[in-house]
C-alpha atoms as a PDB file:
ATOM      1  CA  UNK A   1     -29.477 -10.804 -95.821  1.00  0.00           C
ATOM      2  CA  UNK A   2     -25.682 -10.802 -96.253  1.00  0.00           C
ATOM      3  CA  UNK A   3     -23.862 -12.988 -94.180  1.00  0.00           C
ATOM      4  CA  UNK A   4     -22.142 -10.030 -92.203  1.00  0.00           C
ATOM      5  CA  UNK A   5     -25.377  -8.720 -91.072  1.00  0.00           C
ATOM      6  CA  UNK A   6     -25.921 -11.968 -89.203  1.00  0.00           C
ATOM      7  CA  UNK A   7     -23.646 -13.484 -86.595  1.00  0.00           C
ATOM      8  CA  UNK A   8     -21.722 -12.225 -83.513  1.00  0.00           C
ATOM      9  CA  UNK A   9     -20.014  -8.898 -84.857  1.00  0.00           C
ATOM     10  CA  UNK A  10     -23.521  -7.411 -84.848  1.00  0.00           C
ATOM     11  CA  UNK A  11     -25.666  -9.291 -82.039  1.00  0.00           C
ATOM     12  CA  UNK A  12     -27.087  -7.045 -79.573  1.00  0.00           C
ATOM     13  CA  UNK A  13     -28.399  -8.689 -76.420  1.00  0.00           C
ATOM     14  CA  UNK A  14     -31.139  -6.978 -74.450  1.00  0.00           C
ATOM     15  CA  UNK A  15     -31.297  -5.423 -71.096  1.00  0.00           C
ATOM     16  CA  UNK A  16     -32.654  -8.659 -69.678  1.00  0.00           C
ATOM     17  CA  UNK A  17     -30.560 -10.716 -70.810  1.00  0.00           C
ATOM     18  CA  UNK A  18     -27.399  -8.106 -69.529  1.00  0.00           C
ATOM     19  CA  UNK A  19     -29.083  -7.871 -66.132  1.00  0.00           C
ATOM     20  CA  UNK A  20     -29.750 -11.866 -65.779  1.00  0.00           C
ATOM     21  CA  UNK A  21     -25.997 -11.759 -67.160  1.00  0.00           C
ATOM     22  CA  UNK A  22     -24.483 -10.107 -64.955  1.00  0.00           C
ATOM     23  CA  UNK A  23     -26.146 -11.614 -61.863  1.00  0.00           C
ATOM     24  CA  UNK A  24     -24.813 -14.913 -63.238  1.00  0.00           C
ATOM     25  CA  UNK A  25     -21.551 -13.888 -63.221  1.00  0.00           C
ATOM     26  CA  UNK A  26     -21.894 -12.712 -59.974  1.00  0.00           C
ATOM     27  CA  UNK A  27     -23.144 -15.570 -58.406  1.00  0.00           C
ATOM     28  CA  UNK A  28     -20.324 -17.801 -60.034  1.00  0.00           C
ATOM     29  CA  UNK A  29     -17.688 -15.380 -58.837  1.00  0.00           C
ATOM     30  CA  UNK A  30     -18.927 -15.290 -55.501  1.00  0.00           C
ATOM     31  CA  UNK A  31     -19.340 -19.672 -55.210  1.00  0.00           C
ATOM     32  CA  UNK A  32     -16.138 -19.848 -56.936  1.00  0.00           C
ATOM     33  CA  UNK A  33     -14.281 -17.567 -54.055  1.00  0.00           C
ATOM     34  CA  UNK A  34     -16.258 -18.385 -50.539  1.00  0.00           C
ATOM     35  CA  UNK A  35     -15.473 -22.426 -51.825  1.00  0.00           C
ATOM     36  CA  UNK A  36     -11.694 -21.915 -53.657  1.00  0.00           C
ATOM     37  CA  UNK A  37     -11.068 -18.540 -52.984  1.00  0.00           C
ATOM     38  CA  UNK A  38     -10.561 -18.493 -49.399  1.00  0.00           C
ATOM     39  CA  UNK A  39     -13.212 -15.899 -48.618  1.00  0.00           C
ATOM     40  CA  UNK A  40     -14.835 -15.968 -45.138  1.00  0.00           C
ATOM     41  CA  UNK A  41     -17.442 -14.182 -43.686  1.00  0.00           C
ATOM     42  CA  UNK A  42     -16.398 -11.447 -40.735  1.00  0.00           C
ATOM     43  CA  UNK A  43     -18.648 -14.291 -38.658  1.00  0.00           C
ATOM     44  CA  UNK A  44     -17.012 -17.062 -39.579  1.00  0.00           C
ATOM     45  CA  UNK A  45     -13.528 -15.286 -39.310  1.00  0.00           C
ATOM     46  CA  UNK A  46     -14.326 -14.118 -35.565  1.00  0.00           C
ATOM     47  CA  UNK A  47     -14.786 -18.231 -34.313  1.00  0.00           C
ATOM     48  CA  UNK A  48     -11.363 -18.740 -36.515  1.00  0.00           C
ATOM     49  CA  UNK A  49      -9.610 -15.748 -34.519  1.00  0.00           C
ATOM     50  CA  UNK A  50     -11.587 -16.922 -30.804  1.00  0.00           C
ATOM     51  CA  UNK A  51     -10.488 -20.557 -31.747  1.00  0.00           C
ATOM     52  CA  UNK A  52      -6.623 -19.778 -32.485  1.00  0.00           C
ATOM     53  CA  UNK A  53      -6.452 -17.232 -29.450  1.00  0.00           C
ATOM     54  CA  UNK A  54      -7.999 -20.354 -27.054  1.00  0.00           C
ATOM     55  CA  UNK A  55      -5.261 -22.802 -28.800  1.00  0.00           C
ATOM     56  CA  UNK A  56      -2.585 -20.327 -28.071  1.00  0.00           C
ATOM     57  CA  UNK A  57      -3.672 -19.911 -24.154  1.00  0.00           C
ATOM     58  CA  UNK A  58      -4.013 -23.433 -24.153  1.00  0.00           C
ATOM     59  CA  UNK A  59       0.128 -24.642 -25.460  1.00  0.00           C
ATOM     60  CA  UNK A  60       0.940 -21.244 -23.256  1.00  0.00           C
ATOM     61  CA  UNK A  61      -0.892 -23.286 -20.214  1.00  0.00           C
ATOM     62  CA  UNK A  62       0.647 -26.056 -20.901  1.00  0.00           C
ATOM     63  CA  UNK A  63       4.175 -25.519 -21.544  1.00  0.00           C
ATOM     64  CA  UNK A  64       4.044 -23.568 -18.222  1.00  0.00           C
ATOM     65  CA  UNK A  65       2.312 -26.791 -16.754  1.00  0.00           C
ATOM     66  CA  UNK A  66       5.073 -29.284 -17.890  1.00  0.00           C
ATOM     67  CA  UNK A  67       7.515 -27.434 -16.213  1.00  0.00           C
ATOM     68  CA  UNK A  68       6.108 -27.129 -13.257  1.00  0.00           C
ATOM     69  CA  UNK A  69       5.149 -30.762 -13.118  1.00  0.00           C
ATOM     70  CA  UNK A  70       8.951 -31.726 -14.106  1.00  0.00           C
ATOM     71  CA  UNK A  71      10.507 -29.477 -11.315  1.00  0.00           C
ATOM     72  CA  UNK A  72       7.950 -30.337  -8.496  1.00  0.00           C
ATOM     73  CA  UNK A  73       8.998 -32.723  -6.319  1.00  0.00           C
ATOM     74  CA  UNK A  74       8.103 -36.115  -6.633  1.00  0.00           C
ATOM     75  CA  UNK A  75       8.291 -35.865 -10.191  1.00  0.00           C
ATOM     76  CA  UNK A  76       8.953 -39.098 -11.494  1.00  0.00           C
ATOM     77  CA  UNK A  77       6.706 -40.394  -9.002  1.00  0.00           C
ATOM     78  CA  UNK A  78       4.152 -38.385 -10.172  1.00  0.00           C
ATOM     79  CA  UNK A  79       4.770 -39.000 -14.154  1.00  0.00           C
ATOM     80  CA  UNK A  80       4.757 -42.703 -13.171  1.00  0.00           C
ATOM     81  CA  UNK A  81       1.249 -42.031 -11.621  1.00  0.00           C
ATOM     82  CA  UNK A  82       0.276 -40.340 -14.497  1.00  0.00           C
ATOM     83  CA  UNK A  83       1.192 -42.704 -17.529  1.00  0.00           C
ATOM     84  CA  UNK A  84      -0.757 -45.012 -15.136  1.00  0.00           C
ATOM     85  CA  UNK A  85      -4.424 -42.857 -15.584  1.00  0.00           C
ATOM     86  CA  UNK A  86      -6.404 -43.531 -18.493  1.00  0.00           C
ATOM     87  CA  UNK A  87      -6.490 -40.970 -21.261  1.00  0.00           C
ATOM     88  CA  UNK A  88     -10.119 -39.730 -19.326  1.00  0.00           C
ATOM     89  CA  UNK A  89      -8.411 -39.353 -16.391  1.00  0.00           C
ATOM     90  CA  UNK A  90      -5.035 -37.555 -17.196  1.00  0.00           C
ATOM     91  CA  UNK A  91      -6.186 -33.846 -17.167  1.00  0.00           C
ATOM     92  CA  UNK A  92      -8.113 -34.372 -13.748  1.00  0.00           C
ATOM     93  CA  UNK A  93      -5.005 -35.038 -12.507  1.00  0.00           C
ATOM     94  CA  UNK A  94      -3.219 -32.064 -13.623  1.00  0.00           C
ATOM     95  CA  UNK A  95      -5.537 -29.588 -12.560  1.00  0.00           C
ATOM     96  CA  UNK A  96      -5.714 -31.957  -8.788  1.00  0.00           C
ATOM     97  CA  UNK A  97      -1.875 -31.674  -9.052  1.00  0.00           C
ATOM     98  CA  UNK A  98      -2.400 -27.824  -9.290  1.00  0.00           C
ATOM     99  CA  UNK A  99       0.535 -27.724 -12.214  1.00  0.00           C
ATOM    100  CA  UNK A 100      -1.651 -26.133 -14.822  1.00  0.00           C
ATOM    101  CA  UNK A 101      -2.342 -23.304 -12.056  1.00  0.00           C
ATOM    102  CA  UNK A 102      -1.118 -20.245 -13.209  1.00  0.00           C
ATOM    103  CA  UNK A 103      -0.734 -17.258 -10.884  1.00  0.00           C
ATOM    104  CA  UNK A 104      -2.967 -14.238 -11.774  1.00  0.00           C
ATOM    105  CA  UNK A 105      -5.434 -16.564 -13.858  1.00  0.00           C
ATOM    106  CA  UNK A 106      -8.286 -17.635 -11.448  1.00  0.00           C
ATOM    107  CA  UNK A 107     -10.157 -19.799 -13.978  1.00  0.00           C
ATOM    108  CA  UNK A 108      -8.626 -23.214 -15.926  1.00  0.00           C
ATOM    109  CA  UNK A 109      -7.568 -22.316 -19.248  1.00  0.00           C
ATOM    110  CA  UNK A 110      -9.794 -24.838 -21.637  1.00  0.00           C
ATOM    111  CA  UNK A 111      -7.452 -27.643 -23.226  1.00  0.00           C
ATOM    112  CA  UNK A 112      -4.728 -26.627 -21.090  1.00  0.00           C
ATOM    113  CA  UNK A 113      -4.656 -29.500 -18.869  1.00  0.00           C
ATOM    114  CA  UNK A 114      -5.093 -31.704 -22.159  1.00  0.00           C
ATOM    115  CA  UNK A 115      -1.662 -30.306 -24.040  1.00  0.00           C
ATOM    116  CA  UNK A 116       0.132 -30.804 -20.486  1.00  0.00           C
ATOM    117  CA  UNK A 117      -0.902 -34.357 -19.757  1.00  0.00           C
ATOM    118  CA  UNK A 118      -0.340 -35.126 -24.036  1.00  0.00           C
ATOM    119  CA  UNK A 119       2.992 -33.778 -23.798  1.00  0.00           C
ATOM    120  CA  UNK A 120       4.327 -35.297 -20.644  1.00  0.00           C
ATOM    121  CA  UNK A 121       2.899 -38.566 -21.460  1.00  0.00           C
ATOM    122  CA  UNK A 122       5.481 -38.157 -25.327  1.00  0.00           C
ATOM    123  CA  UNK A 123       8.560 -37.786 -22.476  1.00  0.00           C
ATOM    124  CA  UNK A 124      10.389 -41.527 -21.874  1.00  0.00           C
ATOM    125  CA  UNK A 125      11.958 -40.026 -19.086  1.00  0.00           C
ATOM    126  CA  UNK A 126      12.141 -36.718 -17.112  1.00  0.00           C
ATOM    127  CA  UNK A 127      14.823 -34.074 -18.111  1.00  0.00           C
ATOM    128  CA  UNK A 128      17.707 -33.608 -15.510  1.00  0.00           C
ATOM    129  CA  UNK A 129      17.123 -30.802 -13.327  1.00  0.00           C
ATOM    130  CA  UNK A 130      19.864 -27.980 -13.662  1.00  0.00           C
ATOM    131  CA  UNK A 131      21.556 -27.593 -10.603  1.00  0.00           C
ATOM    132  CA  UNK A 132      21.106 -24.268  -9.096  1.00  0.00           C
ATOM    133  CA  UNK A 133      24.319 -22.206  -9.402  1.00  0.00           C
ATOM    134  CA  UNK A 134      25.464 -19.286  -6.880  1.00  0.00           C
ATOM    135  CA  UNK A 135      27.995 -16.876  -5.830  1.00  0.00           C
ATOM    136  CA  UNK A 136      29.826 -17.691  -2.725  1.00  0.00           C
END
């Protein structure tokens, strides 16, 4: 036999070894995007979407909660009261306090009490209060 009958330029694989072919390839390309690729599963990307919408309800909560606690009166009193709790204790006291009440929402928003007491306890000190301006 001549060498150019032999060798690549005239192999012909057979139809099993196409089909087990191309299920390889599948399988690699499908590993190689659900690990690097970023693919997700529509499962998998529904607790990624309920997950970020109860984050965002949660900073909402709480950015509503650490102004009310700052304008409340007693205020420095109460942040006093608070730096005091342990870290257990902190979000019972915001939801007691009633500052992570919002009106229209009749349940607690999960983590909301959390984000309020985490980012009161980052102030040193309370902001002024803005004096209330009017029209005489």
């Amino acid at each position: 036999m001549p060498d150019r009958e032999r060798g690549w330029p005239n192999y012909r694989p057979s139809k099993t070894l196409w089909a087990w072919s191309i299920v390889g390839a599948s399988a690699l390309t499908m590993a190689l995007g659900f690990t690097w690729g970023g693919w997700t599963t529509s499962g998998r990307a529904r607790v990624m979407t309920e997950i970020a919408v109860r984050n965002a309800k949660a900073d909402l909560v709480a950015g509503i909660c650490v102004h009310n606690f700052v304008t409340a009166s007693g205020a420095a009193e109460n942040l006093k009261s608070l730096q005091a709790k342990g870290s257990w204790q902190r979000d019972d006291f915001i939801n007691e306090g009633g500052w992570a009440k919002i009106a229209g929402i009749d349940d607690t928003v999960a983590n909301a009490a959390d984000a309020c007491a985490d980012q009161l306890m980052k102030l040193k000190e309370l902001p002024p209060s803005d004096p209330v301006v009017t029209d005489s």
